[in-house]
N, C-alpha and C. Protein backbone atom coordinates (compact mmCIF):
# COMPACT_ATOMS: atom_id res chain seq x y z
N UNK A 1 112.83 -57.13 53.75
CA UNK A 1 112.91 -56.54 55.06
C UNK A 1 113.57 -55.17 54.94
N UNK A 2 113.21 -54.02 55.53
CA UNK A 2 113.40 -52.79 55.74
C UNK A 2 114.88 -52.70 56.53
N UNK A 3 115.84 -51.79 56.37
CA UNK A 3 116.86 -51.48 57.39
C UNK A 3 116.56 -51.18 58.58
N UNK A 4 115.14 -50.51 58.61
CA UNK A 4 114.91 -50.32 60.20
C UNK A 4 114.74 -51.29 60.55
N UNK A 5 114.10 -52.34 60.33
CA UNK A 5 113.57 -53.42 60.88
C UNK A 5 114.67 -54.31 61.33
N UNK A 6 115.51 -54.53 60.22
CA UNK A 6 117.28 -55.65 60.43
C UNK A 6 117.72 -54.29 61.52
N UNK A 7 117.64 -53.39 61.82
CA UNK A 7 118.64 -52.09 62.87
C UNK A 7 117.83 -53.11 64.08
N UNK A 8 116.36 -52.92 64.39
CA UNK A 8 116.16 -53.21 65.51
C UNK A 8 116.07 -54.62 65.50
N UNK A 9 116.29 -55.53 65.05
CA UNK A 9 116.06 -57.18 64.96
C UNK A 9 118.09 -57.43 65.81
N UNK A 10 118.85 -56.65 65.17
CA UNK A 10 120.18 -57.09 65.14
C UNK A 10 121.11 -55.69 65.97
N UNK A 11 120.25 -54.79 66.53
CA UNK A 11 121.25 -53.93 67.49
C UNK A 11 121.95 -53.64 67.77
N UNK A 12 122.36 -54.98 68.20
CA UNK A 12 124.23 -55.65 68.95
C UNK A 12 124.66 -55.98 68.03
N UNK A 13 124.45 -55.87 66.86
CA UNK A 13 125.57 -56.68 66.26
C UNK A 13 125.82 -56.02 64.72
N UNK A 14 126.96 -56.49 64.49
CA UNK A 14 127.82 -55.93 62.80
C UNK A 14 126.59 -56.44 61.61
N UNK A 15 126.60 -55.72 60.99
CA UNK A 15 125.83 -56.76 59.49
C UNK A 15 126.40 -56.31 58.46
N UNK A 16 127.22 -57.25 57.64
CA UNK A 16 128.13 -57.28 56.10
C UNK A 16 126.44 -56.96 55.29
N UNK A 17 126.54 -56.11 54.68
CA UNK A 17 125.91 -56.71 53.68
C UNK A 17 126.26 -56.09 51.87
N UNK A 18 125.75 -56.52 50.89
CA UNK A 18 126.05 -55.73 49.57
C UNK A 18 125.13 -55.14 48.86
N UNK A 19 125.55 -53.93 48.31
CA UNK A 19 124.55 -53.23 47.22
C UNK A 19 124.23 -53.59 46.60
N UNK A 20 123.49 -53.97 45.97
CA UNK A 20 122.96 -54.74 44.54
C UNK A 20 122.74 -53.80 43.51
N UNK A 21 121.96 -52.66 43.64
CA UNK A 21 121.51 -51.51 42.90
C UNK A 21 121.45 -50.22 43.67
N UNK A 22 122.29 -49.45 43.15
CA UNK A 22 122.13 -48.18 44.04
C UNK A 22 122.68 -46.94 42.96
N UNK A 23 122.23 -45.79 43.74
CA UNK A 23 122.47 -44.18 42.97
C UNK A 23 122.84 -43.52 43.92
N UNK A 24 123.10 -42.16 43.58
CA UNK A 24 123.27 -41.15 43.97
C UNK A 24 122.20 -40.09 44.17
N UNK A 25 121.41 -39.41 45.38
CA UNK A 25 120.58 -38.06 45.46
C UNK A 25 121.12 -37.62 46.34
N UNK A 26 120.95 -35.96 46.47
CA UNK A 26 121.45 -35.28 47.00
C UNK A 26 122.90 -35.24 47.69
N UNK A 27 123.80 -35.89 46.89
CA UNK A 27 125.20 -36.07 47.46
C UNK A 27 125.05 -36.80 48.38
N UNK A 28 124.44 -37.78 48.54
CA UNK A 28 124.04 -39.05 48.97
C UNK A 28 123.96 -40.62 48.55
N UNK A 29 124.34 -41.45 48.87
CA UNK A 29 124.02 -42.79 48.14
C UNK A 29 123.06 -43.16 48.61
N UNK A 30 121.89 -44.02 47.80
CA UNK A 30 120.82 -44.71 48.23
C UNK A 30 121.16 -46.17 47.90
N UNK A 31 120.33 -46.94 48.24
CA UNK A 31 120.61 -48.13 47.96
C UNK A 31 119.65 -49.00 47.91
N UNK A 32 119.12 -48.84 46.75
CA UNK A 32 117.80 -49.36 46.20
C UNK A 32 117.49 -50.89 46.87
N UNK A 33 118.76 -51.79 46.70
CA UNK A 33 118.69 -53.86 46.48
C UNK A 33 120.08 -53.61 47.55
N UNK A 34 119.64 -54.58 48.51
CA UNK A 34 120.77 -54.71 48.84
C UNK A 34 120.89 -56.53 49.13
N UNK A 35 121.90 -57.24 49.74
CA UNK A 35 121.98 -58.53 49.95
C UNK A 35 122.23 -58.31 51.63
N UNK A 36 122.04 -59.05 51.92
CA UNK A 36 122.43 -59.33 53.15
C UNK A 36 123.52 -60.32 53.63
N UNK A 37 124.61 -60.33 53.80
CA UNK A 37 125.41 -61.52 53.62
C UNK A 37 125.87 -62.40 54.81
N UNK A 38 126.15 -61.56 56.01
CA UNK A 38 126.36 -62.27 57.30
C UNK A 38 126.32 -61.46 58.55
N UNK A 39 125.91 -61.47 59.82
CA UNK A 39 125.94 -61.10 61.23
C UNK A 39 126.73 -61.34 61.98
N UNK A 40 127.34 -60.64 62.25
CA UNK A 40 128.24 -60.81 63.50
C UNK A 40 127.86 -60.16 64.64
């Protein structure tokens, strides 16, 4: 599932989640894998 998609599924609410795999572009972090861990 896409971040946009969990943004508009979960709106209202907090989401924990963890990086799994990520870098750096343009003085930026990306974040290739992430986990999803809980909603609040």
């Amino acid at each position: 599932m896409k971040w946009e998609e969990v943004r508009k599924m979960y709106s209202e609410k907090w989401i924990l989640f963890e990086a799994l795999e990520a870098h750096s572009e343009s003085e930026k972090r990306v974040m290739v894998r992430k986990q999803y861990l809980t909603i609040f």
